[in-house]
N, C-alpha and C. Protein backbone atom coordinates (compact mmCIF):
# COMPACT_ATOMS: atom_id res chain seq x y z
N UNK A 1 0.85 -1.18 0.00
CA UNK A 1 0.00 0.00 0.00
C UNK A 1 0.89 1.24 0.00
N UNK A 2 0.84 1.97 -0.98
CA UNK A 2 1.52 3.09 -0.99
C UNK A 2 0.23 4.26 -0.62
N UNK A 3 1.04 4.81 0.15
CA UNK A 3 -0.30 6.34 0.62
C UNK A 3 0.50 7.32 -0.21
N UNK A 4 -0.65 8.28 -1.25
CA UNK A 4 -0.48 9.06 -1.99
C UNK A 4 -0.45 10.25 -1.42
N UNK A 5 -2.04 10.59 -0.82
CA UNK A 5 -2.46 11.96 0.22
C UNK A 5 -3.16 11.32 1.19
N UNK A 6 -2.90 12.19 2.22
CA UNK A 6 -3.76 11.95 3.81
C UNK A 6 -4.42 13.07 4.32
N UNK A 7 -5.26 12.92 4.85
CA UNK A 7 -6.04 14.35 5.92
C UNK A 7 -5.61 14.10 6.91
N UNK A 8 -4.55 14.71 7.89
CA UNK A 8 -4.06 14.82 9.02
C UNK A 8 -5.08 14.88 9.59
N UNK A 9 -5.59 15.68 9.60
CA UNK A 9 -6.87 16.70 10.78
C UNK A 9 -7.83 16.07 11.09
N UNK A 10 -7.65 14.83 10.32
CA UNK A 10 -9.10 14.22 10.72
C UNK A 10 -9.17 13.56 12.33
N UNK A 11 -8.23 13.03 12.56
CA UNK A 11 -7.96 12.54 13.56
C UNK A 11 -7.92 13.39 14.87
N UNK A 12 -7.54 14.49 14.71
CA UNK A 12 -7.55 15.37 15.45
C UNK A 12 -9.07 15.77 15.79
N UNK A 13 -9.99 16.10 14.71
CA UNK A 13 -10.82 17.05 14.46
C UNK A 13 -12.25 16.19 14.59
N UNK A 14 -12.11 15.01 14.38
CA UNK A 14 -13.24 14.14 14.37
C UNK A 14 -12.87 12.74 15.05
N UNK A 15 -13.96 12.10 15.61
CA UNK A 15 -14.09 10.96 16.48
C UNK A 15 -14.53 9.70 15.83
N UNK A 16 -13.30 9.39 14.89
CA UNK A 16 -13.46 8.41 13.61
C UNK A 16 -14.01 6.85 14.78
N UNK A 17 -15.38 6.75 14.42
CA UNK A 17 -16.27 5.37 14.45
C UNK A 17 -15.81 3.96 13.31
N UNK A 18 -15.72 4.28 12.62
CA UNK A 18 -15.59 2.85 11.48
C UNK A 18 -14.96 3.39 10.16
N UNK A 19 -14.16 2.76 9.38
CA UNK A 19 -13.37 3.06 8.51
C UNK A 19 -13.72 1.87 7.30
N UNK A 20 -13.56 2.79 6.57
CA UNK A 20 -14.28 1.95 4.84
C UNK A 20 -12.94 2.09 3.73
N UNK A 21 -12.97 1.44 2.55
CA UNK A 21 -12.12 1.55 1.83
C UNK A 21 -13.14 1.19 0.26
N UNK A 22 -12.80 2.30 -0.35
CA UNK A 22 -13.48 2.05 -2.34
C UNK A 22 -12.56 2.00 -3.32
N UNK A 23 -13.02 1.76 -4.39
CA UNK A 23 -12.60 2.44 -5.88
C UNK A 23 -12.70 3.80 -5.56
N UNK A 24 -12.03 3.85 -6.75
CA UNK A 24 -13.12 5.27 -7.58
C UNK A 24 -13.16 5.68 -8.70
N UNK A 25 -13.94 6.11 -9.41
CA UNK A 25 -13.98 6.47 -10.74
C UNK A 25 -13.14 7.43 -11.25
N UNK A 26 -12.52 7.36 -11.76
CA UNK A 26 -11.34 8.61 -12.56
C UNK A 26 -11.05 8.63 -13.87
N UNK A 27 -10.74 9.40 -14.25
CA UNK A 27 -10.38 9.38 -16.09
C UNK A 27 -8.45 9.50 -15.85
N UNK A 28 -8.09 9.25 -17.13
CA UNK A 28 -6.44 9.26 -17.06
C UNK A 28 -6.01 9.91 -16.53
N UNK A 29 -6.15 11.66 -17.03
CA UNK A 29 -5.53 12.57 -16.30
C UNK A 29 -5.04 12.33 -14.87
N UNK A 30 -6.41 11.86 -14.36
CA UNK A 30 -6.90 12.34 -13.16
C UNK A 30 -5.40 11.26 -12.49
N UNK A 31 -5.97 10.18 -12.67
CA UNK A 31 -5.05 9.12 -12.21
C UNK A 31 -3.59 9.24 -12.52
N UNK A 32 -3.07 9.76 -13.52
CA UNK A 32 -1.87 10.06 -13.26
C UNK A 32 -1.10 11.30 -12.67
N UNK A 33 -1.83 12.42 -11.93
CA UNK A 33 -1.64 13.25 -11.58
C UNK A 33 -1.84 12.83 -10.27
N UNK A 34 -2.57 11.92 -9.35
CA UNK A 34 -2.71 11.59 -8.40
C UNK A 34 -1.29 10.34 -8.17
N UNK A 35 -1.19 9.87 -9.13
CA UNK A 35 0.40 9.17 -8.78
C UNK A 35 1.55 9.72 -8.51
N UNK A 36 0.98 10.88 -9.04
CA UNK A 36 2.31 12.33 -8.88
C UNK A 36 2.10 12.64 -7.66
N UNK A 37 1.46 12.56 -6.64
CA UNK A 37 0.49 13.12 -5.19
C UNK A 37 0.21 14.52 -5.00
N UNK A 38 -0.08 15.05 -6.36
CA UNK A 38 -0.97 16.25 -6.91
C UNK A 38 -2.21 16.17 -5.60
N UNK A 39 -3.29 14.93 -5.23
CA UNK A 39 -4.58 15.26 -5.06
C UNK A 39 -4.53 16.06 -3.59
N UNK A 40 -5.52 16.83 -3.07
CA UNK A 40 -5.93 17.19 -1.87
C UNK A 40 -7.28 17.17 -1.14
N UNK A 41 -6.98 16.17 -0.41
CA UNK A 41 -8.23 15.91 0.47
C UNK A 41 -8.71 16.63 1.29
N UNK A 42 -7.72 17.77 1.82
CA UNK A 42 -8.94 18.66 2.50
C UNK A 42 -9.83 19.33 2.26
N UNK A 43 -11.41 19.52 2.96
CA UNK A 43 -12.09 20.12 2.72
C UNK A 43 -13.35 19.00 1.58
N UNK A 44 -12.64 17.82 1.14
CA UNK A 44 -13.07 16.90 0.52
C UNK A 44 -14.52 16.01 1.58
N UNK A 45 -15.47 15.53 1.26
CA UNK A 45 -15.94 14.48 1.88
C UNK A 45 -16.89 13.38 0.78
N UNK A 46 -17.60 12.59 1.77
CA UNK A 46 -18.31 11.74 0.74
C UNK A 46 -19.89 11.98 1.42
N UNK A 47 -20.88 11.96 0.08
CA UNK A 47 -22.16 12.08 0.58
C UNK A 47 -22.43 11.19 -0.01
N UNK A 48 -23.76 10.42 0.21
CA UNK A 48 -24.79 9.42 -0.50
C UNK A 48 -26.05 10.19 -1.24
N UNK A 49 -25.97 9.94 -2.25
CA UNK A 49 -27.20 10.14 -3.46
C UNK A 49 -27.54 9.39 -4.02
N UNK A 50 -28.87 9.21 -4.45
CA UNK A 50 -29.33 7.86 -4.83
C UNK A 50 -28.93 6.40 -4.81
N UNK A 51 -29.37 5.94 -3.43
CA UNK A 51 -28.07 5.09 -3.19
C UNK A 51 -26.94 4.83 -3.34
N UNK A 52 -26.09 5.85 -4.12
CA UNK A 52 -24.74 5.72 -4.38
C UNK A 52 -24.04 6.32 -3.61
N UNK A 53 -22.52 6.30 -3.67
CA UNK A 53 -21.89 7.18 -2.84
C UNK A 53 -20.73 7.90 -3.87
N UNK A 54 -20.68 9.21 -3.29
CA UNK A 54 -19.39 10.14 -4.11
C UNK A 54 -18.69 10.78 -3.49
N UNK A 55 -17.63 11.01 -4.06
CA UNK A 55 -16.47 11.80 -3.11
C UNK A 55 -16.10 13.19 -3.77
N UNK A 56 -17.04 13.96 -3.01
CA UNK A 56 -17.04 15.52 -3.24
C UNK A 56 -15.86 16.69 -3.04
N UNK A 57 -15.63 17.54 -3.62
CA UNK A 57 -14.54 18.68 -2.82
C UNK A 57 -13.46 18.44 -3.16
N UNK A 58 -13.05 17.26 -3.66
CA UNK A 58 -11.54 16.91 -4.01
C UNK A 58 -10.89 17.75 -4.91
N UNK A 59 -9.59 18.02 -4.82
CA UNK A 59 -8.57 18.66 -5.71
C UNK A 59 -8.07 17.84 -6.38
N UNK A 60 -8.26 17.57 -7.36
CA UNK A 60 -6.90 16.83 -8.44
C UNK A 60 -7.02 17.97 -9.69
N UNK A 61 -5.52 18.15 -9.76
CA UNK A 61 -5.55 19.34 -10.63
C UNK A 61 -5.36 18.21 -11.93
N UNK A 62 -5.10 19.01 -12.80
CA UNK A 62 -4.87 18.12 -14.28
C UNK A 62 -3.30 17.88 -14.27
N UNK A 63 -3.33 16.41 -14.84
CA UNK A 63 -1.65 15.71 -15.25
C UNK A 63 -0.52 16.94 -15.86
N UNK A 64 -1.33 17.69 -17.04
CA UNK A 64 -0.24 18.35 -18.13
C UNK A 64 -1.60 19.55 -18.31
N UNK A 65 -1.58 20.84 -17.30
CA UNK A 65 -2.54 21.61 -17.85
C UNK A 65 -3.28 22.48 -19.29
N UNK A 66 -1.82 22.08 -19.88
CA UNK A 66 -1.55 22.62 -21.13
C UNK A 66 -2.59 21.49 -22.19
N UNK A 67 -2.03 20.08 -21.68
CA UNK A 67 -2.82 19.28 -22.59
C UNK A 67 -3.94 19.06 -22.42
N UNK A 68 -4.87 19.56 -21.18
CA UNK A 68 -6.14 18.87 -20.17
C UNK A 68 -7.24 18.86 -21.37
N UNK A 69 -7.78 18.46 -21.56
CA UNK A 69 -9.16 17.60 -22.02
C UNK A 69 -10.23 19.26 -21.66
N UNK A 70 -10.87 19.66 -22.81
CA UNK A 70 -11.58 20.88 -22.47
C UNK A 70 -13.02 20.18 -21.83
N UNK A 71 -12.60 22.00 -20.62
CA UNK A 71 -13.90 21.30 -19.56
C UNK A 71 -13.58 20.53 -18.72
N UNK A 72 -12.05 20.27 -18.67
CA UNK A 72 -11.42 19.56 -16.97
C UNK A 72 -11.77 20.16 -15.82
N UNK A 73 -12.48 19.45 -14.91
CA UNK A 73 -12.76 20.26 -13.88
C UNK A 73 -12.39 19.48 -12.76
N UNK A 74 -11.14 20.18 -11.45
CA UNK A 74 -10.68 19.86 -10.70
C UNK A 74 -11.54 19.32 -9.74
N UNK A 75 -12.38 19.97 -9.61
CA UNK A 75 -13.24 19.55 -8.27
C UNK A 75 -14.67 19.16 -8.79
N UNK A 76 -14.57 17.88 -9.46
CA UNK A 76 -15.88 17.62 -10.00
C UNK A 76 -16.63 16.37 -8.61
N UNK A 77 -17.51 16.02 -9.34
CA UNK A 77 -18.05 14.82 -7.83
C UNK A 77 -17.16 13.44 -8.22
N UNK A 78 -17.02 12.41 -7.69
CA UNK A 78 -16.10 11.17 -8.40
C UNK A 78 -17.33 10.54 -7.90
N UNK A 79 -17.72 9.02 -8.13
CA UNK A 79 -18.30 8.09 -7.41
C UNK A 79 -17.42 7.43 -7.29
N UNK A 80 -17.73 6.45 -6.05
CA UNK A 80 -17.00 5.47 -5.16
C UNK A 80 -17.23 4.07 -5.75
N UNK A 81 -16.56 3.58 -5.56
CA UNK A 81 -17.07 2.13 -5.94
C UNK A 81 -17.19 1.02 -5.14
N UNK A 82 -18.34 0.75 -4.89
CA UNK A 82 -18.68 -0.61 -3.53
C UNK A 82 -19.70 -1.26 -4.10
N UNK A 83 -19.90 -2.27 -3.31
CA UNK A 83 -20.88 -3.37 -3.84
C UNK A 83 -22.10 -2.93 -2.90
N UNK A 84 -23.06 -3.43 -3.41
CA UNK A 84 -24.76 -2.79 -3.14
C UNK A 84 -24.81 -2.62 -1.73
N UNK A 85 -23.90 -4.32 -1.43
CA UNK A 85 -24.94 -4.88 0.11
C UNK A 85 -23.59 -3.92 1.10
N UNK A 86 -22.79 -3.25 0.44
CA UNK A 86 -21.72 -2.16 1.51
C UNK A 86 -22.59 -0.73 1.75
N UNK A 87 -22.76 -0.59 0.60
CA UNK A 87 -23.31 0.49 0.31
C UNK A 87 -24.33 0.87 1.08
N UNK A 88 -25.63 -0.48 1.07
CA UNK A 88 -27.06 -0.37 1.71
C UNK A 88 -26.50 0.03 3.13
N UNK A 89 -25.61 -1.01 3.75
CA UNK A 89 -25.12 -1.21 5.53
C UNK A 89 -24.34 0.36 5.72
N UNK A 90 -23.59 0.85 4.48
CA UNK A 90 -22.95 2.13 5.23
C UNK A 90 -24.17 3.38 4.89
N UNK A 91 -24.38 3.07 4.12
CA UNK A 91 -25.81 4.40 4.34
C UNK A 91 -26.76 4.24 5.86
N UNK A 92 -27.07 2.97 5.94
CA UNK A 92 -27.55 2.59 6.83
C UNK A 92 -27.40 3.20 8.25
N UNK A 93 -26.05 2.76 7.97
CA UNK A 93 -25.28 3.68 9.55
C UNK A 93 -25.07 4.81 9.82
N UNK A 94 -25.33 5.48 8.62
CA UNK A 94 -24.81 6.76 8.83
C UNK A 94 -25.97 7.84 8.46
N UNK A 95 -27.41 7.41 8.51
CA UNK A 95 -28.26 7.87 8.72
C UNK A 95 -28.59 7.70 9.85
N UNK A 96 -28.21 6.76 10.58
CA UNK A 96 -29.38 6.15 11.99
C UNK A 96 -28.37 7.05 13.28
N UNK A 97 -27.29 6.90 12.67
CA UNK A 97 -26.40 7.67 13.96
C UNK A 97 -26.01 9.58 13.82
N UNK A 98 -26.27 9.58 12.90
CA UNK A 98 -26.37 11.17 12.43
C UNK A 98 -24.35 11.62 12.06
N UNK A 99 -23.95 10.60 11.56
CA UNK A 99 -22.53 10.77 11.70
C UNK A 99 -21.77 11.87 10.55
N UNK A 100 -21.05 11.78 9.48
CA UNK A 100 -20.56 12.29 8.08
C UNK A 100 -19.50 11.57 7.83
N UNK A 101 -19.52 11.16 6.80
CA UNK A 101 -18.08 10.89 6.24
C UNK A 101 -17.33 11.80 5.75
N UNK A 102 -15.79 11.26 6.72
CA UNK A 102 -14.90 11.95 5.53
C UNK A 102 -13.75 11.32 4.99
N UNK A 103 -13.13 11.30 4.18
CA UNK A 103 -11.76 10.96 3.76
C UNK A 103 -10.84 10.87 4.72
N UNK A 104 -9.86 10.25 4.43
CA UNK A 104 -8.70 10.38 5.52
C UNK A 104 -7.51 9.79 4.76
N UNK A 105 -7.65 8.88 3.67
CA UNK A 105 -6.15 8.34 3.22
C UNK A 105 -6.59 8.14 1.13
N UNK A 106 -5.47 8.35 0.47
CA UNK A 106 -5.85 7.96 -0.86
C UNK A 106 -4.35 7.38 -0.56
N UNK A 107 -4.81 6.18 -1.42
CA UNK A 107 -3.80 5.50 -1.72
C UNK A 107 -3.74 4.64 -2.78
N UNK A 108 -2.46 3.77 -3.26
CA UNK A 108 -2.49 2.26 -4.68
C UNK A 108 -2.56 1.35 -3.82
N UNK A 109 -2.94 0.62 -4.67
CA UNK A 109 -2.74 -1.05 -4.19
C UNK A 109 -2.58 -1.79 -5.58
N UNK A 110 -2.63 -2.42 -6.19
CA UNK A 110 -2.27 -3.44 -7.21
C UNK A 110 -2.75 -2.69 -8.05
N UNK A 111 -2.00 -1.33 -8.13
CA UNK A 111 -1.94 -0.55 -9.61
C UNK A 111 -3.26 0.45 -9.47
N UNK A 112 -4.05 -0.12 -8.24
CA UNK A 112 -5.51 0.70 -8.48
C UNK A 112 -5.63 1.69 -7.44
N UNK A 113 -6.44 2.84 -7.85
CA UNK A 113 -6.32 3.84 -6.58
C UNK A 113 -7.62 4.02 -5.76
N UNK A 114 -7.33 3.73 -4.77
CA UNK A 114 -8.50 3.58 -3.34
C UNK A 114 -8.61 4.97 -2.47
N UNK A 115 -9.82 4.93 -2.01
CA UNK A 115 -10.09 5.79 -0.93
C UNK A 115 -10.44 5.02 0.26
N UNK A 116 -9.40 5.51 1.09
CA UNK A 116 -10.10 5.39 2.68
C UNK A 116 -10.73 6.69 3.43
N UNK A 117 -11.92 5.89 3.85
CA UNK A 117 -13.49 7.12 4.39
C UNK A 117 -13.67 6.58 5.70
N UNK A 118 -14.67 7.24 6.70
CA UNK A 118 -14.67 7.12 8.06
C UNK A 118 -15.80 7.56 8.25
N UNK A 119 -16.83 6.93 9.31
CA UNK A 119 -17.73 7.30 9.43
C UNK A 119 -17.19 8.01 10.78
N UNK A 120 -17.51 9.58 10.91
CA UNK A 120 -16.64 10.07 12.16
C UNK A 120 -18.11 11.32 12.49
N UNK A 121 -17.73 11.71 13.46
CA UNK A 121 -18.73 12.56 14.46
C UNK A 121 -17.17 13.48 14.76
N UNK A 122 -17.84 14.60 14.98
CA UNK A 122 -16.94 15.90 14.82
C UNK A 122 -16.90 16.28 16.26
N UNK A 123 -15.24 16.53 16.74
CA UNK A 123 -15.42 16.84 18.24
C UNK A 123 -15.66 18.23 18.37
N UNK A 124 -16.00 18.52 19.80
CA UNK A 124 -16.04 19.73 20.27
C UNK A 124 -15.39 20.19 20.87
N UNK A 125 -15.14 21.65 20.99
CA UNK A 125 -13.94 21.99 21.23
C UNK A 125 -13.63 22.26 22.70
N UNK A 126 -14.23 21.33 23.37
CA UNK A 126 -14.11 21.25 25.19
C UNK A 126 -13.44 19.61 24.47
N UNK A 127 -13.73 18.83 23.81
CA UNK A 127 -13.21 17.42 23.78
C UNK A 127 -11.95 17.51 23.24
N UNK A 128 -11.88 18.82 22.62
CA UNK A 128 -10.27 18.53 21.59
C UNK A 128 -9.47 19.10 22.80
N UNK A 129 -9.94 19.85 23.82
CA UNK A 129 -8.92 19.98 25.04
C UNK A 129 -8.64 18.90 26.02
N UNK A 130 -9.47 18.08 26.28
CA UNK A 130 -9.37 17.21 26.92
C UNK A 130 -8.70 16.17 26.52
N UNK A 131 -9.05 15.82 25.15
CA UNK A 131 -7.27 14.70 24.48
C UNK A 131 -6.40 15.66 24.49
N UNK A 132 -6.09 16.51 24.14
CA UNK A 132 -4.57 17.29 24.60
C UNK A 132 -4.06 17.63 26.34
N UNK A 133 -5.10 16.84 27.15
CA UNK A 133 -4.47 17.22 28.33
C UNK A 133 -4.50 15.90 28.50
N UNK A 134 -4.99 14.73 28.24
CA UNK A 134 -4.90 13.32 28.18
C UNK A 134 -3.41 13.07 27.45
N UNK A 135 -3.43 13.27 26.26
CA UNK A 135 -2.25 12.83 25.15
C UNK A 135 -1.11 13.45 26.33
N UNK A 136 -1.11 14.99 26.66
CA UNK A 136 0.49 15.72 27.39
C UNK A 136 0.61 14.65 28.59
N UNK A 137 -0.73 14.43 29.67
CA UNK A 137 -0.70 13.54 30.88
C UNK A 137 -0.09 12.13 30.58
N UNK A 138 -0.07 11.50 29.54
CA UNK A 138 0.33 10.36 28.84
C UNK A 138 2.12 10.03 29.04
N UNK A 139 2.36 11.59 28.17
CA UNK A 139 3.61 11.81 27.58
C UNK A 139 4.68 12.15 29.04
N UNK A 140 4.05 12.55 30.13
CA UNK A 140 4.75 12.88 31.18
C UNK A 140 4.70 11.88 31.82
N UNK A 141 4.17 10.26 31.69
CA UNK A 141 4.03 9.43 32.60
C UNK A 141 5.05 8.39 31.74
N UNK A 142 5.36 8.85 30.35
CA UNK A 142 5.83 8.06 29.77
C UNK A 142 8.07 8.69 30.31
N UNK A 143 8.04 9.79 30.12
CA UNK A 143 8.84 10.54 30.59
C UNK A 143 9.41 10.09 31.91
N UNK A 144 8.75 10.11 32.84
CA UNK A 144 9.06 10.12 34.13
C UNK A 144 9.70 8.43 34.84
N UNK A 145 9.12 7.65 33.46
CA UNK A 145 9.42 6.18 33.78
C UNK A 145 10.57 6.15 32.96
């Protein structure tokens, strides 16, 4: 597994519940500019529409801008690619718990390029103090031994 782009912040910023992995639909450009690790996931997420799912907000600029295909558009919607009975169970969940997905890793695997998504709930900002006084309390117990 090679990791192309990551969202740092997610981890920080949200209270990742369950983690998914897709396809995704891309045209050449797209895919070889993302081997370059051109893409940017922040600000990116995935919504469900008509039972499907897509991965919105993304940056992939074009391979060779000069050569791009008229009407390249960086931040178009992609769809994901999963099988029905993933699809039905993660919509499922993520209506009943009120959660959002977001991105967190693009990466290859046997030549093909994947997204890893998260069904995550967004902390608040009394909780993002409290893991930073947990994580420092950690680090001083680790210190002291």
């Amino acid at each position: 597994m090679n990791v192309v782009a990551e969202n740092r912040r997610a981890a920080y910023d949200y209270d990742i519940k369950e983690r998914f992995h897709a396809g995704i639909v891309l045209n050449g450009q797209e895919v070889k500019s993302i081997k370059l690790g051109r893409a940017q996931l922040a600000g990116s997420f995935v919504v469900a529409q008509r039972g499907e799912l897509f991965w919105v907000g993304a940056t992939i600029p074009a391979y060779q801008p000069t050569n791009a295909p008229p009407g390249y558009q960086e931040e178009r919607q992609r769809k994901l690619l999963l099988q029905k009975h993933e699809i039905s169970r993660i919509i499922g969940s993520y209506e009943n718990q009120g959660l959002t997905f977001l991105p967190i890793r693009l990466y290859t695997m046997k030549g093909k390029i994947k997204l890893e998504f998260a069904l995550a709930k967004k902390h608040k900002k009394g909780d993002k103090r409290q893991i930073i006084k947990k994580r420092e309390a950690e680090r001083e117990m680790r210190r002291s031994l």
